[in-house]
N, C-alpha and C. Protein backbone atom coordinates (compact mmCIF):
# COMPACT_ATOMS: atom_id res chain seq x y z
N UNK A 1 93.22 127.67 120.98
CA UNK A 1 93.05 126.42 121.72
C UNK A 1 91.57 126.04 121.74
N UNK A 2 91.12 124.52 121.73
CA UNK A 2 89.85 124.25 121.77
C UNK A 2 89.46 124.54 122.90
N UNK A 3 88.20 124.48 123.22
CA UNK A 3 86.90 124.30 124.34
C UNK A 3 87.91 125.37 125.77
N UNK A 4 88.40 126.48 125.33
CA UNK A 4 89.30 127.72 126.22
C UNK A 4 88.18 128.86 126.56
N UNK A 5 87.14 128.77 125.53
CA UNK A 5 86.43 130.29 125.30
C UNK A 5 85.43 130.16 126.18
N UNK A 6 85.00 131.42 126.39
CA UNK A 6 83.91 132.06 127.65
C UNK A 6 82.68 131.00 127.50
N UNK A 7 82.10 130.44 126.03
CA UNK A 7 80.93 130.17 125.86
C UNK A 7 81.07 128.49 126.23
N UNK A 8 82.58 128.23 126.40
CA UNK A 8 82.68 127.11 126.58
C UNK A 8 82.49 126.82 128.17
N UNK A 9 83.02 127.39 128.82
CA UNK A 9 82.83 127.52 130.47
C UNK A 9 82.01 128.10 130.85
N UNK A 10 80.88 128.11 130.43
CA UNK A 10 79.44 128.83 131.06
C UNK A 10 78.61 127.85 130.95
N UNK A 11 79.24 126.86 129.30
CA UNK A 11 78.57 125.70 129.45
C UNK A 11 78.67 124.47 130.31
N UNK A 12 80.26 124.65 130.79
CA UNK A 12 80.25 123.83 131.79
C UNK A 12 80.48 123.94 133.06
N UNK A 13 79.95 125.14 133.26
CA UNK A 13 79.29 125.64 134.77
C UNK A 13 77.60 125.29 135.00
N UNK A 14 76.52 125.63 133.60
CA UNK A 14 75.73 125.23 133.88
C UNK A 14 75.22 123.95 134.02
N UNK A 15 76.29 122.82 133.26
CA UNK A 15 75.79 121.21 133.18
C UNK A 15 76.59 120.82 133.97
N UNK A 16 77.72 121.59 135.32
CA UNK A 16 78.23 120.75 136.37
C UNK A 16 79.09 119.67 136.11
N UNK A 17 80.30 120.30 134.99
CA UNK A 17 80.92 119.94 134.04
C UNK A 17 82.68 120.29 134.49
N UNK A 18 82.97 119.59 135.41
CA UNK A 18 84.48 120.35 135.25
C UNK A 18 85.67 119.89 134.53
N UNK A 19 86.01 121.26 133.88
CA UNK A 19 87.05 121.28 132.85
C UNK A 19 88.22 120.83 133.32
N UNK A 20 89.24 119.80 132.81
CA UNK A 20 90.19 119.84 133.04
C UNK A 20 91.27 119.54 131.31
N UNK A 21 92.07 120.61 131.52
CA UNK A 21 92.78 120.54 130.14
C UNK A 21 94.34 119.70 130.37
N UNK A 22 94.42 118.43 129.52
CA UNK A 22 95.67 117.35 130.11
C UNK A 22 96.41 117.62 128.80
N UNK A 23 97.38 116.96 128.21
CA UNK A 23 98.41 116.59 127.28
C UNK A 23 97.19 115.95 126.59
N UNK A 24 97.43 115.51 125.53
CA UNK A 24 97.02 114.12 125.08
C UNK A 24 97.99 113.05 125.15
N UNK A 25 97.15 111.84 124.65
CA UNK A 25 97.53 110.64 125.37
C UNK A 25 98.35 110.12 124.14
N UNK A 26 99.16 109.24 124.39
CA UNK A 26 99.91 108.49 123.48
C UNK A 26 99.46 107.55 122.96
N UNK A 27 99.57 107.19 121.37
CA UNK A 27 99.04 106.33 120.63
C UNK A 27 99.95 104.96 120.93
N UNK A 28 99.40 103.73 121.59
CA UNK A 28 100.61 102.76 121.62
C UNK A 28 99.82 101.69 121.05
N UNK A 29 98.77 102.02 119.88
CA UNK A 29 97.93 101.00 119.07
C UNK A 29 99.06 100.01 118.25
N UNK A 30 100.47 100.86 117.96
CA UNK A 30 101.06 100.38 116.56
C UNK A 30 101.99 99.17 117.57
N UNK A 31 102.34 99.12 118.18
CA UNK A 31 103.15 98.19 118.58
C UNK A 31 102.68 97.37 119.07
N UNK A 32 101.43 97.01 119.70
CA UNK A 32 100.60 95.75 119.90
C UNK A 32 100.03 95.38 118.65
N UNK A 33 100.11 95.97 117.24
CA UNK A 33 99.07 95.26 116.74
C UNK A 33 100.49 94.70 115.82
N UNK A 34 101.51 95.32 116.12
CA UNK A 34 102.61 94.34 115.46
C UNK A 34 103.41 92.98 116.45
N UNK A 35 103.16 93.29 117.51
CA UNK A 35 103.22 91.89 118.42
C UNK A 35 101.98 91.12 117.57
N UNK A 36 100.83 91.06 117.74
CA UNK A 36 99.53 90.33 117.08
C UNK A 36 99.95 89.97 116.30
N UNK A 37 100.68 90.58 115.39
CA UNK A 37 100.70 90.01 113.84
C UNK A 37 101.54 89.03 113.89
N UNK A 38 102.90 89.46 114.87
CA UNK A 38 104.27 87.90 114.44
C UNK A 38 103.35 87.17 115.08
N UNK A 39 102.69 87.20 116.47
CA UNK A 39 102.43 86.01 116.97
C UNK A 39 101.80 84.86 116.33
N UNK A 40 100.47 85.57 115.27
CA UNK A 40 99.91 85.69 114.54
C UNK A 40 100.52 84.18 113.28
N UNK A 41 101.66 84.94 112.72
CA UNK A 41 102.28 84.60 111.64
C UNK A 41 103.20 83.26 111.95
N UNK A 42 103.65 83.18 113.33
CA UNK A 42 104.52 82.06 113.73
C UNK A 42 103.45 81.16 114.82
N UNK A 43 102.19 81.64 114.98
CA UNK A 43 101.08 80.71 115.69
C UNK A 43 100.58 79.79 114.18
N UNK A 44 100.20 80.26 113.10
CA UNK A 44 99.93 79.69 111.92
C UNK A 44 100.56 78.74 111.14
N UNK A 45 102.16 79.26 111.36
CA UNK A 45 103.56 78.48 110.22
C UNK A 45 103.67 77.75 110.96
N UNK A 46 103.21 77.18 112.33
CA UNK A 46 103.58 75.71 113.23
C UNK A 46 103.04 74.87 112.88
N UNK A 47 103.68 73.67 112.90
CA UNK A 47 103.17 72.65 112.46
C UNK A 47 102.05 72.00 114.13
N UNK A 48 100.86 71.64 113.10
CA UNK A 48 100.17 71.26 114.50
C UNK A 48 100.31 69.92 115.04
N UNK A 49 100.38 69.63 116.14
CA UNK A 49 100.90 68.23 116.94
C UNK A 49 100.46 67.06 116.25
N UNK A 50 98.74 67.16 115.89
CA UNK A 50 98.46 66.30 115.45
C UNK A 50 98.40 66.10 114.12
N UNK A 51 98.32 66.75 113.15
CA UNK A 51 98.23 66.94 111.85
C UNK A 51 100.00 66.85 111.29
N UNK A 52 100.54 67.26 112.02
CA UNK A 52 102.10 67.72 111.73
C UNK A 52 101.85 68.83 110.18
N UNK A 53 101.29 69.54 110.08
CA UNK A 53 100.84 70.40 109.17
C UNK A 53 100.71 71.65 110.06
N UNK A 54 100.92 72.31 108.96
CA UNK A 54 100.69 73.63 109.83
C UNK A 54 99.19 74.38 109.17
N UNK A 55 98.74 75.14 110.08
CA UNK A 55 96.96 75.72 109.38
C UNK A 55 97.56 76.71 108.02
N UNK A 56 98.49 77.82 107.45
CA UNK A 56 98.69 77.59 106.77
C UNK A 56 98.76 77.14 105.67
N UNK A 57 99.52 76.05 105.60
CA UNK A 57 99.66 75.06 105.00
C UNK A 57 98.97 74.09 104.67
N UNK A 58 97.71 73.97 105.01
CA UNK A 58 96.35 73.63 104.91
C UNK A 58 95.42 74.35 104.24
N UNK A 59 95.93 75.60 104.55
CA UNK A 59 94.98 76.55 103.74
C UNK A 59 95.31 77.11 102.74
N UNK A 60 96.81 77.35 102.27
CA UNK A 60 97.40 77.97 101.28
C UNK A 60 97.64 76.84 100.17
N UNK A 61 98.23 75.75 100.73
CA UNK A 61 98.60 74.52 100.36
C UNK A 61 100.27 74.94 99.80
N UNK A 62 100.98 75.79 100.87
CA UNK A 62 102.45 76.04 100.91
C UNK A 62 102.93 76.73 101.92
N UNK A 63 104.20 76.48 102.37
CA UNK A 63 104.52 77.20 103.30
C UNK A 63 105.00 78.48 103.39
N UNK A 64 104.40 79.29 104.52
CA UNK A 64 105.11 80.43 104.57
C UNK A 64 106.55 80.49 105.30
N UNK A 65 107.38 81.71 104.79
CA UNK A 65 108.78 82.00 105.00
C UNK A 65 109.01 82.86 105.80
N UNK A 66 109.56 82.86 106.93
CA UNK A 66 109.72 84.24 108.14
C UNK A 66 110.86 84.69 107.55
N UNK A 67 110.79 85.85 107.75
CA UNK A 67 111.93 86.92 107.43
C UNK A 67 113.30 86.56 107.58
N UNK A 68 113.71 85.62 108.62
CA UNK A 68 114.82 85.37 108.64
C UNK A 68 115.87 84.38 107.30
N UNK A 69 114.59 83.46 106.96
CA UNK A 69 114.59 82.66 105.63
C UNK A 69 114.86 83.41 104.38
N UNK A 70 114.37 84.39 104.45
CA UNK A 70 114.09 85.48 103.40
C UNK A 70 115.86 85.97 103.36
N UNK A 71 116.68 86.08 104.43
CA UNK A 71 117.92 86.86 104.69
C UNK A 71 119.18 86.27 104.28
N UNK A 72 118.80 84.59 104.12
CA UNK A 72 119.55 83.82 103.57
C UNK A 72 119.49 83.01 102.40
N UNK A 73 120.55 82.64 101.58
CA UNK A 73 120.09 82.40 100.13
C UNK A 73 119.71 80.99 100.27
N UNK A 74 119.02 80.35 99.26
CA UNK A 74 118.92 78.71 99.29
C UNK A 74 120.39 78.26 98.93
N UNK A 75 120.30 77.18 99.37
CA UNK A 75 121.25 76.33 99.64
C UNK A 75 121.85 76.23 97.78
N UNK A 76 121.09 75.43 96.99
CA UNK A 76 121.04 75.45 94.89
C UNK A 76 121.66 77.09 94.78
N UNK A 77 121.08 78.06 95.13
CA UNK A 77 121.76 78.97 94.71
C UNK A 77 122.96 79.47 95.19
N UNK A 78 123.43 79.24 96.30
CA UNK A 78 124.71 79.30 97.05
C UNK A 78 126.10 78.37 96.23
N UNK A 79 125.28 77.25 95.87
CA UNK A 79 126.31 76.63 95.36
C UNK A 79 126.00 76.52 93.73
N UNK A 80 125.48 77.59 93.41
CA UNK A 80 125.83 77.75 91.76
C UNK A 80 126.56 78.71 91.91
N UNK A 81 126.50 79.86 92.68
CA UNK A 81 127.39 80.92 92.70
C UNK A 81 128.48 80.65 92.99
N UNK A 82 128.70 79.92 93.63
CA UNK A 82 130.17 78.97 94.11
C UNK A 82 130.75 78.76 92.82
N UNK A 83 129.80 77.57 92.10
CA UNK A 83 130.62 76.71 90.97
C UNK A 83 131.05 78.06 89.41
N UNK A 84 130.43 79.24 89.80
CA UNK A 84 130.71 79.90 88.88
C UNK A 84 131.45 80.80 89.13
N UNK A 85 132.35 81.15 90.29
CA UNK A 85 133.19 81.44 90.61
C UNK A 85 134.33 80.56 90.45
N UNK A 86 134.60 79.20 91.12
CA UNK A 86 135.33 78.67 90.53
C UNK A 86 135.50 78.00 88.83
N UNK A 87 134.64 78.41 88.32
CA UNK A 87 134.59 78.33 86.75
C UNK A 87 135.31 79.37 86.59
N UNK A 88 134.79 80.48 86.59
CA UNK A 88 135.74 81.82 86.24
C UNK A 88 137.36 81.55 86.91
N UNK A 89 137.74 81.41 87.72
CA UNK A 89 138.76 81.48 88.70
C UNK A 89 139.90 80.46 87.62
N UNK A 90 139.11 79.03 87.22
CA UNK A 90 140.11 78.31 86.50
C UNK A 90 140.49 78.60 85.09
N UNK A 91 139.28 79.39 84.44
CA UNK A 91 139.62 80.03 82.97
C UNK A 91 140.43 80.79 82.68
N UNK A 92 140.61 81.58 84.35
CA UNK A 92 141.59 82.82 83.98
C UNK A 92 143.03 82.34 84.14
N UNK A 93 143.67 81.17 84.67
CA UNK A 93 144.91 80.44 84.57
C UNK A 93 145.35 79.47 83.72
N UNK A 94 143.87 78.96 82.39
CA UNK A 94 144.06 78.33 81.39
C UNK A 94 145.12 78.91 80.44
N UNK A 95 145.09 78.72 79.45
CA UNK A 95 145.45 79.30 78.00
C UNK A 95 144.78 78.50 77.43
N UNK A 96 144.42 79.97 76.92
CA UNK A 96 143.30 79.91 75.40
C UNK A 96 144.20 79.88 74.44
């Protein structure tokens, strides 16, 4: 164990030093600096009142996509996958 040994408590007897040995403390750096960041990320992608632009979008010159956007397909690709399902679907009741 650190700062346990004789030479350690003589030193802090003579500099009027009292030891006290605790747990250590919990790191709770990671979850505020991920609050910061969405706030961060959805304070930026707003469009501003007066500009109706978002800073962003000013600065990138495109918009960014929150994760939830990311989870769903575009609309063009939803409905090609559609039309090529029902393509397949009617070929297979044709005769060739």
């Amino acid at each position: 164990m650190q700062f346990t040994s004789e030479e350690c408590a003589q030193f802090c007897a003579r500099n009027g030093i009292r030891h006290i040995r605790t747990a250590p403390g919990l790191h709770n750096g990671g979850k505020m600096s991920n609050v910061l960041s969405k706030f961060l990320f959805y304070y930026r992608s707003t469009p501003h009142a007066t500009t109706n632009i978002s800073p962003v979008e000013l600065f990138l010159k495109r918009q960014l996509r929150p994760v939830l956007d990311l989870l769903h397909p575009n609309a063009t690709d939803a409905s090609t996958i559609r039309r090529k399902r029902y393509k397949l679907n009617f070929d297979r009741h044709t005769k060739q």
